[in-house]
C-alpha atoms as a PDB file:
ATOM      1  CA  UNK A   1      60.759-190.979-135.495  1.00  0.00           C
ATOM      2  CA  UNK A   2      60.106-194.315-134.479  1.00  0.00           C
ATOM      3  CA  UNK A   3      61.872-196.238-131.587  1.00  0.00           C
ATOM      4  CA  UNK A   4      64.101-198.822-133.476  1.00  0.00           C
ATOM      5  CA  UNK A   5      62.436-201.407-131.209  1.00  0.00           C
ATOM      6  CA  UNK A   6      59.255-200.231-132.738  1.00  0.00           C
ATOM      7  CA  UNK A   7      57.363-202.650-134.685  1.00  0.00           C
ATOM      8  CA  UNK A   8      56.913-201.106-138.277  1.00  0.00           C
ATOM      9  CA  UNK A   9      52.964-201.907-138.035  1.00  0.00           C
ATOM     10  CA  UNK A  10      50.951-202.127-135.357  1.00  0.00           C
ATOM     11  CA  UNK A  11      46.968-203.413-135.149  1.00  0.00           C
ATOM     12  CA  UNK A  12      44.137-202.211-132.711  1.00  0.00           C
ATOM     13  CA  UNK A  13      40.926-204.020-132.337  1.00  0.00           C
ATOM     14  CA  UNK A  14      38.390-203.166-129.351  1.00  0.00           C
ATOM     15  CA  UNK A  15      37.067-206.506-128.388  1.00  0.00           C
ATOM     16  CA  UNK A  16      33.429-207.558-127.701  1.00  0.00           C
ATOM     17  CA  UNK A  17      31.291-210.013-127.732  1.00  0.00           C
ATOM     18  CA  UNK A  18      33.220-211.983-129.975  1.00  0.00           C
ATOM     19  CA  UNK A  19      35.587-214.448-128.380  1.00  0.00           C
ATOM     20  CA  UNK A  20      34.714-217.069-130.836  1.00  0.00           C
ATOM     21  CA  UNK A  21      36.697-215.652-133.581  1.00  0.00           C
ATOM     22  CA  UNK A  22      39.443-214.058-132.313  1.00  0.00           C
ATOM     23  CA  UNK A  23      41.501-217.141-133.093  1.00  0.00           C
ATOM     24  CA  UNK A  24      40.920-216.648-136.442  1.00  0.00           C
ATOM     25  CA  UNK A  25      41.093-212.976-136.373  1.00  0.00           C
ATOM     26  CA  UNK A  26      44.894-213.625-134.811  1.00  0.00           C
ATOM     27  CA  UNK A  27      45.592-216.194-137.772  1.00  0.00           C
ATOM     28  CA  UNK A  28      44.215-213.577-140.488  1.00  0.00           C
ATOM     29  CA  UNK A  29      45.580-210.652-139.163  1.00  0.00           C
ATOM     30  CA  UNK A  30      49.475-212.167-138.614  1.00  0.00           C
ATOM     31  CA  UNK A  31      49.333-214.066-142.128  1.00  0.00           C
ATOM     32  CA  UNK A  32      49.003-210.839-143.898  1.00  0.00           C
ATOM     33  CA  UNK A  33      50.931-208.532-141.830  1.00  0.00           C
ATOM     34  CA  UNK A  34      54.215-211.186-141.977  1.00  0.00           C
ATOM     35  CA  UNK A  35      53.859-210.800-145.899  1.00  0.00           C
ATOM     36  CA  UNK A  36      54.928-207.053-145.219  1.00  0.00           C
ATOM     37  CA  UNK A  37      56.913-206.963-142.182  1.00  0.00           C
ATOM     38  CA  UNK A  38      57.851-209.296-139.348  1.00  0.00           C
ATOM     39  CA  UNK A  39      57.938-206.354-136.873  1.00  0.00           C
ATOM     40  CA  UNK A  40      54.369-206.448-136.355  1.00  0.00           C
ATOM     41  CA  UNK A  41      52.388-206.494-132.756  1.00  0.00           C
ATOM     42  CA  UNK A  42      48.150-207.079-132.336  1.00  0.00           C
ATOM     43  CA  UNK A  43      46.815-204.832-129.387  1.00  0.00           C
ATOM     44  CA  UNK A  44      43.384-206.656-128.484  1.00  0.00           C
ATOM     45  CA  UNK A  45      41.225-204.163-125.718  1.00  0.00           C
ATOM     46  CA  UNK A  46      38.643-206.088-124.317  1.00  0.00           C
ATOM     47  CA  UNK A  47      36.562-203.792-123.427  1.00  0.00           C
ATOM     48  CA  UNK A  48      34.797-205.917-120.855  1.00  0.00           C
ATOM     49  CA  UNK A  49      33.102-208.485-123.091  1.00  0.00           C
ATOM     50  CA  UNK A  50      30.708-210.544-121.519  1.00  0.00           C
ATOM     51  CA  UNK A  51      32.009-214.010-122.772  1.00  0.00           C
ATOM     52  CA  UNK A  52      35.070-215.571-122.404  1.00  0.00           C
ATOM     53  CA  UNK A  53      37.250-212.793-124.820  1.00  0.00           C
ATOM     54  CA  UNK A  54      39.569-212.176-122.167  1.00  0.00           C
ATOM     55  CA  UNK A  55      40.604-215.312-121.289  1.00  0.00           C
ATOM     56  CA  UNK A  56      41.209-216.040-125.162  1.00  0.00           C
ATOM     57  CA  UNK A  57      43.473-213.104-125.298  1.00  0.00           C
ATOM     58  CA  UNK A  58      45.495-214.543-122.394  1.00  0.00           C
ATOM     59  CA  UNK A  59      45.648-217.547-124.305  1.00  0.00           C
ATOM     60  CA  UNK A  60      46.840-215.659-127.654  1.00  0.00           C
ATOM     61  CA  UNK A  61      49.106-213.726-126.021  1.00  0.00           C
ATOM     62  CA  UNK A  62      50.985-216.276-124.235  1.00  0.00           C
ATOM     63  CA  UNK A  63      51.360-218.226-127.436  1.00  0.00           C
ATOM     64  CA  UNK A  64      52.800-215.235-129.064  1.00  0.00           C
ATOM     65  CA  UNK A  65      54.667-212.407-127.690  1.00  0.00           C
ATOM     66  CA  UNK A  66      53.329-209.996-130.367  1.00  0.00           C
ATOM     67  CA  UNK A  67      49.567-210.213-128.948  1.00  0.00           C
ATOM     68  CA  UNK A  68      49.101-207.402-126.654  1.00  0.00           C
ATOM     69  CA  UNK A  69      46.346-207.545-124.174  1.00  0.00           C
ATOM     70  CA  UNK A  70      44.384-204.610-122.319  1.00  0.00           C
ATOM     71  CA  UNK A  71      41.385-205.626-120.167  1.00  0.00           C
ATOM     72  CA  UNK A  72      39.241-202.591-119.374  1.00  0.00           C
ATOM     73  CA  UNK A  73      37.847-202.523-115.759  1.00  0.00           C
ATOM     74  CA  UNK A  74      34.275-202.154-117.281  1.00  0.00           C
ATOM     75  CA  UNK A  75      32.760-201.751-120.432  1.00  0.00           C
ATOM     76  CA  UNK A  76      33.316-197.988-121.191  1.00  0.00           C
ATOM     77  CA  UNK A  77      32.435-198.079-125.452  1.00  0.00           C
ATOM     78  CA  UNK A  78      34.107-198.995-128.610  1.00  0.00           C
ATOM     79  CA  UNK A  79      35.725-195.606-129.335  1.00  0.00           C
ATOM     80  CA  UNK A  80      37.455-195.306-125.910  1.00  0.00           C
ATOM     81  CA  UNK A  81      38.546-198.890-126.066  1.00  0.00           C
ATOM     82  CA  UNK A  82      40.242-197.944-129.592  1.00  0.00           C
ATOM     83  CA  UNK A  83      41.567-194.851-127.529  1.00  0.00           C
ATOM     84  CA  UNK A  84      43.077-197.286-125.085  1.00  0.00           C
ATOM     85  CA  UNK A  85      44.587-199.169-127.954  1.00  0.00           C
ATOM     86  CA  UNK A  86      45.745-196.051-130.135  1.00  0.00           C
ATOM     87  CA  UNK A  87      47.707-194.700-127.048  1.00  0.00           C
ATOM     88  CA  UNK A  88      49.242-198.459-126.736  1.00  0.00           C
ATOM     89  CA  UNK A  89      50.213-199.494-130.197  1.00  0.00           C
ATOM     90  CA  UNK A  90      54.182-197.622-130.980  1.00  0.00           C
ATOM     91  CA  UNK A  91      54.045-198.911-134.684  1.00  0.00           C
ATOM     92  CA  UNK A  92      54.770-196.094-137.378  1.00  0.00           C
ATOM     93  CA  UNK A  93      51.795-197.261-139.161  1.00  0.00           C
ATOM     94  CA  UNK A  94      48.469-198.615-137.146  1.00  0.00           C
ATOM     95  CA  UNK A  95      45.798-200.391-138.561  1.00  0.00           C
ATOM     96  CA  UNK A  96      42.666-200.025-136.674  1.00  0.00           C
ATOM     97  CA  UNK A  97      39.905-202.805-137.310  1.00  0.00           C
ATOM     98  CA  UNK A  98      36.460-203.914-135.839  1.00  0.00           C
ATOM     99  CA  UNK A  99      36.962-207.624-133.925  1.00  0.00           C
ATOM    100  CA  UNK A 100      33.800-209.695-135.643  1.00  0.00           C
ATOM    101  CA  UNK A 101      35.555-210.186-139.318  1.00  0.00           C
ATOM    102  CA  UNK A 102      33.235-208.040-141.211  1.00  0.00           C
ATOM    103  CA  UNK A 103      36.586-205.988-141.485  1.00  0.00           C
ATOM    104  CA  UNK A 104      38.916-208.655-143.323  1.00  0.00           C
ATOM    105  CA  UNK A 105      42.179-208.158-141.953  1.00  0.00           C
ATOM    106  CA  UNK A 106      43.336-209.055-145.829  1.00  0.00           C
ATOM    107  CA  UNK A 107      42.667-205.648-146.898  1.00  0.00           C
ATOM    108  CA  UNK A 108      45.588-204.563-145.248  1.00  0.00           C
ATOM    109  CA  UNK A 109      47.723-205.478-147.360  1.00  0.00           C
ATOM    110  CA  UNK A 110      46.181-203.689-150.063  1.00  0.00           C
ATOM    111  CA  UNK A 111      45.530-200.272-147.688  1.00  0.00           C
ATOM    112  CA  UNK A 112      49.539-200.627-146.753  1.00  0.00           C
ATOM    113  CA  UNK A 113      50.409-200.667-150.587  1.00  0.00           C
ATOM    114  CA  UNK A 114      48.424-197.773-151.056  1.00  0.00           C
ATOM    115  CA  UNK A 115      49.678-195.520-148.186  1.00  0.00           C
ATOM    116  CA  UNK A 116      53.383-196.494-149.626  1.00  0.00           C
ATOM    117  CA  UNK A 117      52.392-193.506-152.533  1.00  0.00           C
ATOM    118  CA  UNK A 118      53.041-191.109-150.259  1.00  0.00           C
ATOM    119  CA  UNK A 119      49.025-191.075-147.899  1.00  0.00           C
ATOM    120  CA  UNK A 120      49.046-190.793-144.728  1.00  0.00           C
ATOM    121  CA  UNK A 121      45.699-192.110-144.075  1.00  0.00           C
ATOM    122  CA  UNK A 122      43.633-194.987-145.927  1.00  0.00           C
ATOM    123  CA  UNK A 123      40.697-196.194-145.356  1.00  0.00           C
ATOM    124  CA  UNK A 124      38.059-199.040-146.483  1.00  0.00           C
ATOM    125  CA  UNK A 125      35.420-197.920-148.756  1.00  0.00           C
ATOM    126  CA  UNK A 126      32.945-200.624-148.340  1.00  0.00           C
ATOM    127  CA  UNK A 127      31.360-201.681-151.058  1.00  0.00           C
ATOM    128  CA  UNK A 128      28.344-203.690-150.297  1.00  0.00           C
ATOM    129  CA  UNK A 129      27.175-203.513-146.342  1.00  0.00           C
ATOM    130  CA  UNK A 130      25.962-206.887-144.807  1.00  0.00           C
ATOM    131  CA  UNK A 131      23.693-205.477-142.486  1.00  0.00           C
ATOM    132  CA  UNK A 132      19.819-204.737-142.068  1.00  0.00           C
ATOM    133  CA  UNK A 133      17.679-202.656-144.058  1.00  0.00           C
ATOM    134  CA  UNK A 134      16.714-201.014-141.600  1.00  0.00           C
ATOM    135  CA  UNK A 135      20.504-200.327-140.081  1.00  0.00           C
ATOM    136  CA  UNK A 136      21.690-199.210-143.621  1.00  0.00           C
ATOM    137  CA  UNK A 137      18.950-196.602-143.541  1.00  0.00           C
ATOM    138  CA  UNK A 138      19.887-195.232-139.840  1.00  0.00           C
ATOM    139  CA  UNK A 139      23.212-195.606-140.649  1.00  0.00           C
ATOM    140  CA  UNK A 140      22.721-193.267-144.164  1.00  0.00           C
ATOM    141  CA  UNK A 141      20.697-190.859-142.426  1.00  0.00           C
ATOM    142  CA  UNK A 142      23.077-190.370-139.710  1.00  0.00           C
ATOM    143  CA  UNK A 143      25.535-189.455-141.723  1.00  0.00           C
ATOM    144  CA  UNK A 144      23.520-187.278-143.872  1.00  0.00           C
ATOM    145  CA  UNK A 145      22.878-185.336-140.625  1.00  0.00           C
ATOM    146  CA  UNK A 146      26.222-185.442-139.395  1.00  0.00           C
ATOM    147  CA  UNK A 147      27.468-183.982-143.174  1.00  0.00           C
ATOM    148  CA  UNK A 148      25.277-181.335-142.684  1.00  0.00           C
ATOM    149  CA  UNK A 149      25.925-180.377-138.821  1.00  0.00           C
ATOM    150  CA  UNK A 150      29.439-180.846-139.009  1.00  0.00           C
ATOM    151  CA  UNK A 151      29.779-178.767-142.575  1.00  0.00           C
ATOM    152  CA  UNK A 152      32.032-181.821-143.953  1.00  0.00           C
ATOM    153  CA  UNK A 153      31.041-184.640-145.870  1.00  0.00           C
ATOM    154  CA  UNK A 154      31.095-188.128-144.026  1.00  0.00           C
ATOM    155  CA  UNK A 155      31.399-190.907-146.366  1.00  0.00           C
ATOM    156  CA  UNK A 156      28.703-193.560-145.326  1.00  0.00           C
ATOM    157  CA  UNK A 157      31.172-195.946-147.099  1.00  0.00           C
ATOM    158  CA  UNK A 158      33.917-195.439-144.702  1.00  0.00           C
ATOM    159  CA  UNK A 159      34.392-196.757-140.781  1.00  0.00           C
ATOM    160  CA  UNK A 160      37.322-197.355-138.842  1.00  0.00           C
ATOM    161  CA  UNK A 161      38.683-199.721-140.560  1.00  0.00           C
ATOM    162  CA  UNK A 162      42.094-198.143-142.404  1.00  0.00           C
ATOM    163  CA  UNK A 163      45.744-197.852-141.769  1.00  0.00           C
ATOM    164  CA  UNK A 164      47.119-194.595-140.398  1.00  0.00           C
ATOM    165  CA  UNK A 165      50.584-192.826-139.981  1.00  0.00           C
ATOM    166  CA  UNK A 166      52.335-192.317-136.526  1.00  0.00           C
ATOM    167  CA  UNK A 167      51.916-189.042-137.277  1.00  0.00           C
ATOM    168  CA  UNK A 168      47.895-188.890-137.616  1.00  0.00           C
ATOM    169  CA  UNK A 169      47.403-191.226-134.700  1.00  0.00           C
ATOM    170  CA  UNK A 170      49.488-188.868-132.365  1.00  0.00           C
ATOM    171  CA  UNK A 171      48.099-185.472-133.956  1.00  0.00           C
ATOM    172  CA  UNK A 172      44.250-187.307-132.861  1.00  0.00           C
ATOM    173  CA  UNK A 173      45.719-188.568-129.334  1.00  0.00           C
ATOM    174  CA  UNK A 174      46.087-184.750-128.972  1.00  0.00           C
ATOM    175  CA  UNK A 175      42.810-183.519-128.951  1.00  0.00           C
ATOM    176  CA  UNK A 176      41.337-183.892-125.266  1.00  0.00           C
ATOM    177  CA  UNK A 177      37.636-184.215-126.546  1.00  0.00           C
ATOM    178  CA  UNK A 178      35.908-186.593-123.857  1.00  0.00           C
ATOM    179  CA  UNK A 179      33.562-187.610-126.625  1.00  0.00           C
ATOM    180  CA  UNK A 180      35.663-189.968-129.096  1.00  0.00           C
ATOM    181  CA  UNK A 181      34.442-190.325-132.216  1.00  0.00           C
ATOM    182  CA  UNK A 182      37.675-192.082-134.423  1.00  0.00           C
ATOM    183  CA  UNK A 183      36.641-191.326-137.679  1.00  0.00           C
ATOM    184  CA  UNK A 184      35.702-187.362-137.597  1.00  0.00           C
ATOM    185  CA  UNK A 185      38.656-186.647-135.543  1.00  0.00           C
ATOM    186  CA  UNK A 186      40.762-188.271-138.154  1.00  0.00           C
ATOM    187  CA  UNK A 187      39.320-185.788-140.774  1.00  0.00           C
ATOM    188  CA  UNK A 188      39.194-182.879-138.326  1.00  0.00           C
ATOM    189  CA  UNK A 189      43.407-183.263-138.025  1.00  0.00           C
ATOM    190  CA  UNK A 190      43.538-183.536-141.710  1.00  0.00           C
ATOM    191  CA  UNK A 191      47.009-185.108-143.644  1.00  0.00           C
ATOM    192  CA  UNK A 192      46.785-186.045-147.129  1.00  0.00           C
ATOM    193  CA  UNK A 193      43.967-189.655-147.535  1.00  0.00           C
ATOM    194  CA  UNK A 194      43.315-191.764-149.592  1.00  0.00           C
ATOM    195  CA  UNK A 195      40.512-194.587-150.165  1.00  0.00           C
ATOM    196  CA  UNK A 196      40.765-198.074-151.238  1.00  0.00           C
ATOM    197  CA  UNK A 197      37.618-200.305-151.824  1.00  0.00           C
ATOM    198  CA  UNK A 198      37.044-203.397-149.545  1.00  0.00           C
ATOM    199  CA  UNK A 199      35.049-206.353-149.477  1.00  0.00           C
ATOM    200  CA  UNK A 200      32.816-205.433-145.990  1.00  0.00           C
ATOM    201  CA  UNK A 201      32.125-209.768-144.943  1.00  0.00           C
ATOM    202  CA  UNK A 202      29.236-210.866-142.976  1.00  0.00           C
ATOM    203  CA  UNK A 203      29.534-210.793-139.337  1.00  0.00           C
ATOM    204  CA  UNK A 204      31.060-213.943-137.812  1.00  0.00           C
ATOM    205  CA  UNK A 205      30.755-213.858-133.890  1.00  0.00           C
ATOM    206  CA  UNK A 206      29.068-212.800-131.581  1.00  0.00           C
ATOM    207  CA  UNK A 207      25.781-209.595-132.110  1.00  0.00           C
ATOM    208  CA  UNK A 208      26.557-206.009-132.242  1.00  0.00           C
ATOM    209  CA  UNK A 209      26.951-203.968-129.380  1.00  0.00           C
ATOM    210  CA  UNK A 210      24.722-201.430-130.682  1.00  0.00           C
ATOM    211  CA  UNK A 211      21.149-201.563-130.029  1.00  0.00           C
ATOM    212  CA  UNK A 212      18.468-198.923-131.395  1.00  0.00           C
ATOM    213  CA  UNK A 213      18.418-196.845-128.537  1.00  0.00           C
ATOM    214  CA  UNK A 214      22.528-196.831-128.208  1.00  0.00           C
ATOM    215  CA  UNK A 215      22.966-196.072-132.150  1.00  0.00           C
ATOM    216  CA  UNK A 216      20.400-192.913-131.368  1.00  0.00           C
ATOM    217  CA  UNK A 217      22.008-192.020-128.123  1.00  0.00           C
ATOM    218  CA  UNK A 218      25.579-192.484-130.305  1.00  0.00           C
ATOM    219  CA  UNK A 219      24.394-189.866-132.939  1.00  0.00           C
ATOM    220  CA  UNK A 220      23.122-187.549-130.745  1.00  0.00           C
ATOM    221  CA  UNK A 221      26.172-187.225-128.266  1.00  0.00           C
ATOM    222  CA  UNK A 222      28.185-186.944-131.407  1.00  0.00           C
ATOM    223  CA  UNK A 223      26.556-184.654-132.851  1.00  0.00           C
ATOM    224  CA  UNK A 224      26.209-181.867-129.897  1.00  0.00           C
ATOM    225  CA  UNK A 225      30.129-182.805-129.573  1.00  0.00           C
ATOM    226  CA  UNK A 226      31.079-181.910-133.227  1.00  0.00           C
ATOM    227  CA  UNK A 227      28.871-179.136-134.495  1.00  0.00           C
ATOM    228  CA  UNK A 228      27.053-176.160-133.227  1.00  0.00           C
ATOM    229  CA  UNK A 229      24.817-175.885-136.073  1.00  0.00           C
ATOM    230  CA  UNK A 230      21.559-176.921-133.888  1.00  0.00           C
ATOM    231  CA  UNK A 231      22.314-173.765-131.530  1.00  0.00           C
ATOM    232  CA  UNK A 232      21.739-172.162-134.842  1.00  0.00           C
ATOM    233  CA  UNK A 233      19.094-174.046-135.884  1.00  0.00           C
ATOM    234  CA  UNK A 234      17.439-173.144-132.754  1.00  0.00           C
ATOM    235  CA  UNK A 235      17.786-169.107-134.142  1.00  0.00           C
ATOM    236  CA  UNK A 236      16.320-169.964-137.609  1.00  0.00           C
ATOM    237  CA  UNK A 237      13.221-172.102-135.573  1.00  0.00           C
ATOM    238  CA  UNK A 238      12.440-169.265-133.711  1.00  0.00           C
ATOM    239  CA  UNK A 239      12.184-166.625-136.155  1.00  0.00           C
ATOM    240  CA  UNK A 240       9.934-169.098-138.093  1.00  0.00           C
ATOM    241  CA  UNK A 241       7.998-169.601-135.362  1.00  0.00           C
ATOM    242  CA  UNK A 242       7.691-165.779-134.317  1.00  0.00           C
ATOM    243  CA  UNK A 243       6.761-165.391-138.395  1.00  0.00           C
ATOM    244  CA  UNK A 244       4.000-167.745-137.879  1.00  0.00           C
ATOM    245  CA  UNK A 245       2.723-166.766-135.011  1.00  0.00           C
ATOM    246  CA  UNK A 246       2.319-163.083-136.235  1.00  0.00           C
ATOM    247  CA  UNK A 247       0.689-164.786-139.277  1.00  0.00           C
ATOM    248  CA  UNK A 248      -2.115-166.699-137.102  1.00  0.00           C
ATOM    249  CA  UNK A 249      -2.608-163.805-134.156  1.00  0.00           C
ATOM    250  CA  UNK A 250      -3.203-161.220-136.973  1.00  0.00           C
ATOM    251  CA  UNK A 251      -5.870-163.787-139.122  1.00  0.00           C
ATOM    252  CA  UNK A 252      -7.146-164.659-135.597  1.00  0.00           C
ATOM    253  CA  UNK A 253      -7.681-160.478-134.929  1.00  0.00           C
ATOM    254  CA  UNK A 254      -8.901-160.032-138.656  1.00  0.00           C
ATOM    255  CA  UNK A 255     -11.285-162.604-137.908  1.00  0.00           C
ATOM    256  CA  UNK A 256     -12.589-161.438-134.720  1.00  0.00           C
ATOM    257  CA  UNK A 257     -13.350-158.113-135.799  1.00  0.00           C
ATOM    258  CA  UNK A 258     -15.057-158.894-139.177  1.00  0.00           C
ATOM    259  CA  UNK A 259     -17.342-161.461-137.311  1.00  0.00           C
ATOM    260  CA  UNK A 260     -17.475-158.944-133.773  1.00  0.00           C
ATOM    261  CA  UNK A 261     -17.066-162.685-132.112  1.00  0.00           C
ATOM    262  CA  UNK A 262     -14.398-160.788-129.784  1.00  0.00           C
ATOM    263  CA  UNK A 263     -14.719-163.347-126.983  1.00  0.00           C
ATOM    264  CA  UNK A 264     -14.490-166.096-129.250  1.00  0.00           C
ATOM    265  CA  UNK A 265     -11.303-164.313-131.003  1.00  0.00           C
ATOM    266  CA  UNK A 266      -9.865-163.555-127.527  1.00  0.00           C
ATOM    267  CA  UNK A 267     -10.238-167.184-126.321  1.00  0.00           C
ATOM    268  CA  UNK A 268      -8.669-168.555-129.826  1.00  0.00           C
ATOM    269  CA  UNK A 269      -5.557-165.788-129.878  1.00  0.00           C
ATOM    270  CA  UNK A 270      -4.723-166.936-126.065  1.00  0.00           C
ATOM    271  CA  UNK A 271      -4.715-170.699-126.782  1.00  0.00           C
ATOM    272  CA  UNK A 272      -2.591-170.085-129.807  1.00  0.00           C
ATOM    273  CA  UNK A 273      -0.222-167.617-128.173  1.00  0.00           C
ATOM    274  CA  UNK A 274       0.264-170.155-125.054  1.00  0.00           C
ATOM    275  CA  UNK A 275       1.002-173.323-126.776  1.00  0.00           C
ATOM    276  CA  UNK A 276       3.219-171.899-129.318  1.00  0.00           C
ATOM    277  CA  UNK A 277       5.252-170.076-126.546  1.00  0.00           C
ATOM    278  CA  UNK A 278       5.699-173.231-124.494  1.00  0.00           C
ATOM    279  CA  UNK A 279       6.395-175.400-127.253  1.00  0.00           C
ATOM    280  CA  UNK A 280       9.075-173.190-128.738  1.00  0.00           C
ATOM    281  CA  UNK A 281      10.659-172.650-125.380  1.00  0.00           C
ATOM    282  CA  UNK A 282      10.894-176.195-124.425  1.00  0.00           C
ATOM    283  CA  UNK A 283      12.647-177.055-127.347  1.00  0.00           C
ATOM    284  CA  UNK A 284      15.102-174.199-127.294  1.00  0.00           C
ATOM    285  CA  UNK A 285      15.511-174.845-123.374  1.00  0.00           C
ATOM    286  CA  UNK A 286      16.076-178.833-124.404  1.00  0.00           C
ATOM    287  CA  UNK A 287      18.667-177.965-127.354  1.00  0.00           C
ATOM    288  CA  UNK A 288      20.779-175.563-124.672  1.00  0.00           C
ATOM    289  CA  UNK A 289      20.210-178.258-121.614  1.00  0.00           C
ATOM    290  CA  UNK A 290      21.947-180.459-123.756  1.00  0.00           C
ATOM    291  CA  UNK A 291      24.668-178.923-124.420  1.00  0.00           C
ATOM    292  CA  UNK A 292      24.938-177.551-121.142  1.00  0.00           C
ATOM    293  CA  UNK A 293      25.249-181.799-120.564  1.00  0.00           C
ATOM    294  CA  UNK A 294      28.353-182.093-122.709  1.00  0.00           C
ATOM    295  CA  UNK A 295      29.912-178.979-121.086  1.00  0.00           C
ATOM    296  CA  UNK A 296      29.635-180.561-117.619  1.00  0.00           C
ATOM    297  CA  UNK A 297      31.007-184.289-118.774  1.00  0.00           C
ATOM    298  CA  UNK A 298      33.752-182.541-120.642  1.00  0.00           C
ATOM    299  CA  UNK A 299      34.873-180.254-117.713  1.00  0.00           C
ATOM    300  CA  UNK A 300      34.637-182.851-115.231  1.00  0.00           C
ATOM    301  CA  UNK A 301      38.085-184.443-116.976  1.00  0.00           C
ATOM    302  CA  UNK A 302      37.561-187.735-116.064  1.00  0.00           C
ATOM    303  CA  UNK A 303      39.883-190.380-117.440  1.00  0.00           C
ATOM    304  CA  UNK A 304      37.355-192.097-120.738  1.00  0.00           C
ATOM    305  CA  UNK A 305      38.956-195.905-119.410  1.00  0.00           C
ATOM    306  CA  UNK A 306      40.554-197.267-116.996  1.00  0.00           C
ATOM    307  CA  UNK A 307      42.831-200.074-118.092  1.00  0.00           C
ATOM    308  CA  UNK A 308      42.692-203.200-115.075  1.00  0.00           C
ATOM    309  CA  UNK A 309      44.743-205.313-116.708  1.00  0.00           C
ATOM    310  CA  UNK A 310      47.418-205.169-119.406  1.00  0.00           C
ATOM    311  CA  UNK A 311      49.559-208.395-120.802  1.00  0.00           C
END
């Protein structure tokens, strides 16, 4: 139940590189939420932006008491800023929203009518992407991959941006995984959902946070996080491989004795033998190490941010 002193909806946007529109992202974001209740309150985590976010927040928040500050003590990631936000925000519903406008904080309005039919989760299906070709396509496969690890489909439609229940946002505060990735977790703690087309707007400030090499390190820690399937994939490699292998060493031994080039056969069956070996066991050896990796970062419980400053 919520805390009559609650505000009825509450909004959570990891900031970065994108102090140049978070004045308009305040003005956006209040004008629509007022049109559904007054008891609102905008929870801005700067997750250590390297322009002047933080001091705009200040500024925001001392114009209006329902800005909410939190100023990480370095830049940890997006998804454990929004965990510093999630754990901050006492709304029964919380909206949860990207900081550089491609999100348009009108859609809440229309994700809030929706979740009044009885949803506990909604989120924006966008309907045309402004980004690069080439992001699209990396962003597609990665969740074709992910779909297939994690045995449930992800929507390449659907982000962050949607308005949860109390209920959802506590039941995905729960889970202790060090890796945070929002939107899985949300389907992973299930509650009934619902989808509601948006209007995805071109970027407004600032660049993204994610280069190439981040978006592939991204997909790879969240995939060893959320699925086990390339342990088994490891299994279903190796028998091929062992299959193969028997293939080529018993054409390579055919061979050998039809010709009686046994020296040439023995030379050919040794090279083969070595190379696949060491190429399958460097890969399996990789896949485990790997994991192994996660294991260690998750055991080591350390806290995902560290909040410096909150106003």
């Amino acid at each position: 139940m919520t805390h009559p002193k609650s505000p009825e909806i509450s909004v959570v946007v990891p900031v970065y590189g994108s102090d140049d529109v978070l004045r308009e992202l305040y003005r956006r974001v209040v004008a629509t939420v007022e049109k559904i209740t007054t008891e609102l309150e905008l929870i801005l985590v700067n997750d250590a932006s390297p322009d002047n976010a933080w001091q705009v927040i200040r500024e925001l928040a001392s114009q209006d008491k329902r800005v909410r500050g939190l100023n990480l003590s370095r830049n940890f990631g997006q998804y454990p800023a929004l965990t510093a936000g999630l754990q901050a925000s006492r709304g029964e519903w919380v909206v949860v929203m990207d900081c550089d406008l491609q999100d348009q904080p009108e859609e809440i309005a229309r994700m809030y009518e929706k979740a009044q039919e009885g949803f506990f989760v909604v989120v924006g299906s966008r309907q045309k992407r402004h980004d690069s070709m080439f992001r699209s396509f990396f962003s597609r496969a990665f969740y074709g991959a992910l779909s297939y690890l994690s045995g449930t489909y992800q929507d390449p439609s659907v982000a962050n941006f949607g308005i949860y229940h109390r209920k959802v946002i506590d039941a995905v505060l729960s889970l202790e995984d060090h890796m945070r990735y929002f939107s899985v977790m949300v389907r992973w703690v299930g509650f009934r959902t619902a989808k509601v087309p948006v209007q995805h707007a071109e970027r407004k400030g600032g660049k993204s946070g994610y280069s190439l090499r981040k978006l592939f390190s991204l997909a790879i820690d969240i995939i060893l996080t959320y699925s086990e399937k390339p342990l088994r994939f490891i299994v279903k490699v190796g028998a091929v491989v062992v299959l193969c292998a028997g293939l080529y060493l018993a054409i390579v031994l055919f061979q050998g004795f039809a010709s009686g080039s046994l020296d040439l056969m023995r030379v050919r069956f040794l090279i083969g033998s070595v190379w696949l070996i060491f190429g399958l066991l460097v890969v399996m050896l990789g896949i485990i190490a790997l994991y192994l990796g996660k294991t260690f970062e998750e055991v080591k419980k350390r806290p995902i941010y560290i909040v410096q400053e909150e106003i």
